[in-house]
N, C-alpha and C. Protein backbone atom coordinates (compact mmCIF):
# COMPACT_ATOMS: atom_id res chain seq x y z
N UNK A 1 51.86 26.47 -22.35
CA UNK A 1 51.89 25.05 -22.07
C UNK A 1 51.44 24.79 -20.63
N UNK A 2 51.75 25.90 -19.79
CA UNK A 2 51.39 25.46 -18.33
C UNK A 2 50.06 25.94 -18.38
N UNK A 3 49.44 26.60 -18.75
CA UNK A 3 48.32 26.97 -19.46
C UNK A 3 47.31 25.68 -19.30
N UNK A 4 47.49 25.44 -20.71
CA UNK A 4 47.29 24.26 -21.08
C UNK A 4 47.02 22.88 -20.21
N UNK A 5 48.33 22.39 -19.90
CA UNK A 5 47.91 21.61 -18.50
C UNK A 5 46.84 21.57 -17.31
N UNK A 6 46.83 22.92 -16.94
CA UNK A 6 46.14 23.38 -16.14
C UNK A 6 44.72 22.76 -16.78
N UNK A 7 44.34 23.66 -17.90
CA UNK A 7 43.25 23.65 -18.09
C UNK A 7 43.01 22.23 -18.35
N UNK A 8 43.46 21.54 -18.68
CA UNK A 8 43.25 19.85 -18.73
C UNK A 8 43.25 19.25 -17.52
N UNK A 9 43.71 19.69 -16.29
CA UNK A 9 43.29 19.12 -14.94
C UNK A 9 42.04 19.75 -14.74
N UNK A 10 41.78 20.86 -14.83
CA UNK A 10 40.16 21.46 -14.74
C UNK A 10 39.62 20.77 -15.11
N UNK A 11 39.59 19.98 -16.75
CA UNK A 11 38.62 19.82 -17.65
C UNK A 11 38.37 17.95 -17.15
N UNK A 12 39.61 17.19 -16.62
CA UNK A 12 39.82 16.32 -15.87
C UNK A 12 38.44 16.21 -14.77
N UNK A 13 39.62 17.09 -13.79
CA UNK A 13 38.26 17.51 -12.57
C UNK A 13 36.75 17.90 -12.63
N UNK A 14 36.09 18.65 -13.66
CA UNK A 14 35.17 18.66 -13.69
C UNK A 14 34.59 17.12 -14.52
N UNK A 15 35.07 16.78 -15.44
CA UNK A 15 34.83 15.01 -15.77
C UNK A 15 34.25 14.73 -14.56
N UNK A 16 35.16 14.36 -13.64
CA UNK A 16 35.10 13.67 -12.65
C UNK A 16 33.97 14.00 -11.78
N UNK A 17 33.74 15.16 -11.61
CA UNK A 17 32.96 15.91 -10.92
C UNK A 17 31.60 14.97 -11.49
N UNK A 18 31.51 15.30 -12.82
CA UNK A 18 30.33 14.68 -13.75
C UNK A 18 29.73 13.41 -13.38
N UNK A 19 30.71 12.76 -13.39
CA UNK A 19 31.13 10.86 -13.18
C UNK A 19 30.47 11.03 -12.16
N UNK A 20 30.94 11.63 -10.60
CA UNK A 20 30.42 11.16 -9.54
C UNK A 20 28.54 11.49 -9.21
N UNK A 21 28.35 13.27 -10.05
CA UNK A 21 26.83 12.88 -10.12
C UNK A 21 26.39 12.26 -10.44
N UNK A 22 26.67 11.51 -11.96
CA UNK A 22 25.99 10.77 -12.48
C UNK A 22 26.04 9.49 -11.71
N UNK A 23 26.94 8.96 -10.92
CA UNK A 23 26.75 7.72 -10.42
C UNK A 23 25.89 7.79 -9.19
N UNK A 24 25.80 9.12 -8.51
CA UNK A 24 24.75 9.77 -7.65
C UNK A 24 23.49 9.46 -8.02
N UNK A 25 23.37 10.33 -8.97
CA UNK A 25 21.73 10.16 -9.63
C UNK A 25 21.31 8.71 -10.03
N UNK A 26 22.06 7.94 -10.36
CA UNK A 26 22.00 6.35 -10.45
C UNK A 26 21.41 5.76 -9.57
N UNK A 27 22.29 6.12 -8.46
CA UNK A 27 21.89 5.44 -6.83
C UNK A 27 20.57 5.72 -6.39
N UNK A 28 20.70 7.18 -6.58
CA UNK A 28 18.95 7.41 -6.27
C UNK A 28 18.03 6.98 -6.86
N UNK A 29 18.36 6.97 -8.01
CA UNK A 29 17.16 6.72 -9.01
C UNK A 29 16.62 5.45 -8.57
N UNK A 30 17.72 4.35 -8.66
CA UNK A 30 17.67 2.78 -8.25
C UNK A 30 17.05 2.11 -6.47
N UNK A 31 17.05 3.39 -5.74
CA UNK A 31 17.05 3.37 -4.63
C UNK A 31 15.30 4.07 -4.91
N UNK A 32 15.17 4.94 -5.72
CA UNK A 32 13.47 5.10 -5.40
C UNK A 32 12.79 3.79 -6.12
N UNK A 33 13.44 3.71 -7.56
CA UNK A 33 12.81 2.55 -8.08
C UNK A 33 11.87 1.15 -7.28
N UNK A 34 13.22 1.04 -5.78
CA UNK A 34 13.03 0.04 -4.92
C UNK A 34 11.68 0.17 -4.46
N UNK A 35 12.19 1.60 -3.70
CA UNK A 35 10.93 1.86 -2.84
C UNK A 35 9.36 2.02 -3.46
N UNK A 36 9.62 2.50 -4.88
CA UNK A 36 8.40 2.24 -4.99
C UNK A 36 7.87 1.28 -5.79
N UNK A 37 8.22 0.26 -6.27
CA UNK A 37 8.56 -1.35 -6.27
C UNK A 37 7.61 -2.12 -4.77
N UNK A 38 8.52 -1.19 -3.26
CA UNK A 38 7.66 -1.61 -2.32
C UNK A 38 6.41 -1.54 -1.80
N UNK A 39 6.17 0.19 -1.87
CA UNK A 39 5.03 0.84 -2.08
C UNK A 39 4.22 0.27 -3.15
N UNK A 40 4.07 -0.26 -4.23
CA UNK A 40 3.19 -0.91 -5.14
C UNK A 40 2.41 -2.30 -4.37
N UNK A 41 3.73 -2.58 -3.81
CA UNK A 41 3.19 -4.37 -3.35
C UNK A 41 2.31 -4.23 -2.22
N UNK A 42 2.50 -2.86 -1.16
CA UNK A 42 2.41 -2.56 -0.16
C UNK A 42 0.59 -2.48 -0.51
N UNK A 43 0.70 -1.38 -1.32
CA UNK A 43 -0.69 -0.95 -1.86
C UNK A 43 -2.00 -1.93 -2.44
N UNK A 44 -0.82 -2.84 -3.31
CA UNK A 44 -2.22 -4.16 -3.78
C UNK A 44 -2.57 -5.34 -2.47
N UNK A 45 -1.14 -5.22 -1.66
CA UNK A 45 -1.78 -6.11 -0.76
C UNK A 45 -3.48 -5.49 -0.03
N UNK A 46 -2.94 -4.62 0.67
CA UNK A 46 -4.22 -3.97 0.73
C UNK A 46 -5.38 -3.57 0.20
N UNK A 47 -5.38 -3.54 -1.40
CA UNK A 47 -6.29 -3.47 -1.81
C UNK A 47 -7.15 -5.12 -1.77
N UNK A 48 -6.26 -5.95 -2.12
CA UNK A 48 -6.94 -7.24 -1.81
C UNK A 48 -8.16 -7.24 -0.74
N UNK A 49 -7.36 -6.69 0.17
CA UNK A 49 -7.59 -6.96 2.10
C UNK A 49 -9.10 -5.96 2.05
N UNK A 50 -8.98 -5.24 1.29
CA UNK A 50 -9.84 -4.13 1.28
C UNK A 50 -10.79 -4.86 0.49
N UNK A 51 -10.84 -5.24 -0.58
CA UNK A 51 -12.04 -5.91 -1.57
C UNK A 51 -12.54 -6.95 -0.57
N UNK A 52 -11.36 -8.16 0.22
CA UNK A 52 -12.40 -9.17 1.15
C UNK A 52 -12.70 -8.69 2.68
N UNK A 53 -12.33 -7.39 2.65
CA UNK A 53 -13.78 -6.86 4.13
C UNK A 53 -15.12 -6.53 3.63
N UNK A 54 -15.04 -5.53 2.02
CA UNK A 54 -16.22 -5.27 1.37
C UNK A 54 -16.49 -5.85 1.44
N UNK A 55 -16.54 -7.61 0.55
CA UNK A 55 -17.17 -8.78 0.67
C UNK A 55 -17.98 -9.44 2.19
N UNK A 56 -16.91 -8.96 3.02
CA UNK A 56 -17.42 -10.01 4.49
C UNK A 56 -18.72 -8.84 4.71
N UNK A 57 -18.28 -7.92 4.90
CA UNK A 57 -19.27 -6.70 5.17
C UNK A 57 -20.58 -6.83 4.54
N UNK A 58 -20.77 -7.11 3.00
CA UNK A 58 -21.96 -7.50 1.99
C UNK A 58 -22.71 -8.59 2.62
N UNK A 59 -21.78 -9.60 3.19
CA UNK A 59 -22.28 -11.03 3.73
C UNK A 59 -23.10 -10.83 5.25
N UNK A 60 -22.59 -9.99 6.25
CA UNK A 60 -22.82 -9.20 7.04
C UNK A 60 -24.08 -8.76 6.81
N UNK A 61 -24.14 -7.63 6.13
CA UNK A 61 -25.27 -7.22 6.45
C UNK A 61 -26.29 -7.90 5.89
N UNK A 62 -26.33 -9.09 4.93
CA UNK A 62 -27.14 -9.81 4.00
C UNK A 62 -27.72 -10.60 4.95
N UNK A 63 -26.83 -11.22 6.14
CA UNK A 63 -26.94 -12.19 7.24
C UNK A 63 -28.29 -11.21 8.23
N UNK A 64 -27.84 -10.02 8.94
CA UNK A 64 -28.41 -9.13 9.41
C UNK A 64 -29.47 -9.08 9.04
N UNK A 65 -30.27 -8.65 7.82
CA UNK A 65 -31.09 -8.83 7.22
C UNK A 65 -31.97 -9.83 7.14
N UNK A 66 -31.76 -11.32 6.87
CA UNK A 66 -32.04 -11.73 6.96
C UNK A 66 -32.56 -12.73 8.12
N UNK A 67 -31.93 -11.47 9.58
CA UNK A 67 -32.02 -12.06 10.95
C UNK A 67 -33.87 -11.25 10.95
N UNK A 68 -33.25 -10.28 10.37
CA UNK A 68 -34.77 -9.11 11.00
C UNK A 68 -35.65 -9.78 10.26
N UNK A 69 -35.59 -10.06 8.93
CA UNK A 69 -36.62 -10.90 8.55
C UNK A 69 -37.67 -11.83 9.42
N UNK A 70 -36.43 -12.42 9.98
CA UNK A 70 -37.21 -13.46 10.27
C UNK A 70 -37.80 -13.12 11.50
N UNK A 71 -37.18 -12.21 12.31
CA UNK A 71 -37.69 -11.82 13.48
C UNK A 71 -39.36 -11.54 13.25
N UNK A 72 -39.23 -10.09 12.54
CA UNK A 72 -40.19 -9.64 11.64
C UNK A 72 -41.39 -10.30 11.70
N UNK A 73 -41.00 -11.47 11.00
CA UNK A 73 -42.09 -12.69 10.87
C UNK A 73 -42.96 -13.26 12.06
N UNK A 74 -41.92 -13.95 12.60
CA UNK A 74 -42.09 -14.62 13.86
C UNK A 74 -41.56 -14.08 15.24
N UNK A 75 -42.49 -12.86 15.50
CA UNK A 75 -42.33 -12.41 16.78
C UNK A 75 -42.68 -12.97 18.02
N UNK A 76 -41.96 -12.45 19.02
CA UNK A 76 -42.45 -13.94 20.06
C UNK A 76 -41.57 -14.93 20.37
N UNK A 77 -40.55 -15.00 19.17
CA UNK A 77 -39.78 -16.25 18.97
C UNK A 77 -38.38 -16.15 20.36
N UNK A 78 -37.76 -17.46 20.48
CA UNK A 78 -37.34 -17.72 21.56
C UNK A 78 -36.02 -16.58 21.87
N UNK A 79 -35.66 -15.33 20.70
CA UNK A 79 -34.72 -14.73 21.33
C UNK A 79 -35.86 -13.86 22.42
N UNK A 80 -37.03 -13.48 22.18
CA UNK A 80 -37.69 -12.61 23.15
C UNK A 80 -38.25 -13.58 24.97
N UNK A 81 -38.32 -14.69 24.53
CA UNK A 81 -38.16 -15.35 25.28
C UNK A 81 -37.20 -15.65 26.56
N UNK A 82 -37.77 -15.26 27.99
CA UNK A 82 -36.27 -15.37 28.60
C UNK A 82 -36.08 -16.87 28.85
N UNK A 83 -35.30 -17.49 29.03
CA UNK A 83 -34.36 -18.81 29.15
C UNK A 83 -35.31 -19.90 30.13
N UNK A 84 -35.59 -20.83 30.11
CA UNK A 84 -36.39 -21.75 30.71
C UNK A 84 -35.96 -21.62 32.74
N UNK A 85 -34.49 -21.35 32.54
CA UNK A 85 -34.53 -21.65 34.05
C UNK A 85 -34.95 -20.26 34.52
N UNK A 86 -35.99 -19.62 34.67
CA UNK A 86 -36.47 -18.38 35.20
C UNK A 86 -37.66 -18.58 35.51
């Protein structure tokens, strides 16, 4: 019988033991969930940010381009020109 007892506070204690990993592994779990919940938002913001520099960049060099063009064309023109008061 004392036996017995015993082994039912063991079997108690290790329960318990159980209980508290499992409410462990909970926490963590819920606690990465967060973080990478944050990390997701973190990531599309940036990808946004990243698609409208590509864009400005496309516009950029389209602008560029179309500077040399014209240079190209009309050489001579008033950027080669120095400034009237000279």
């Amino acid at each position: 019988m004392k036996r017995d007892l015993a082994a039912q506070e063991l079997d108690r204690q290790r329960l318990l033991d159980l209980q508290r990993d499992v409410e462990d592994l909970q926490a963590r779990l819920e606690f990465q969930a967060d973080t990478l919940a944050a990390l997701d938002k973190v990531v599309t913001e940036q990808d946004q940010l990243l698609l409208t520099q590509q864009r400005q960049l496309l516009l950029l060099a389209d602008k560029f381009r179309q500077l040399e063009s014209r240079e190209e064309q009309a050489p001579g023109s008033a950027v080669d020109q120095p400034p009237p008061h000279y």
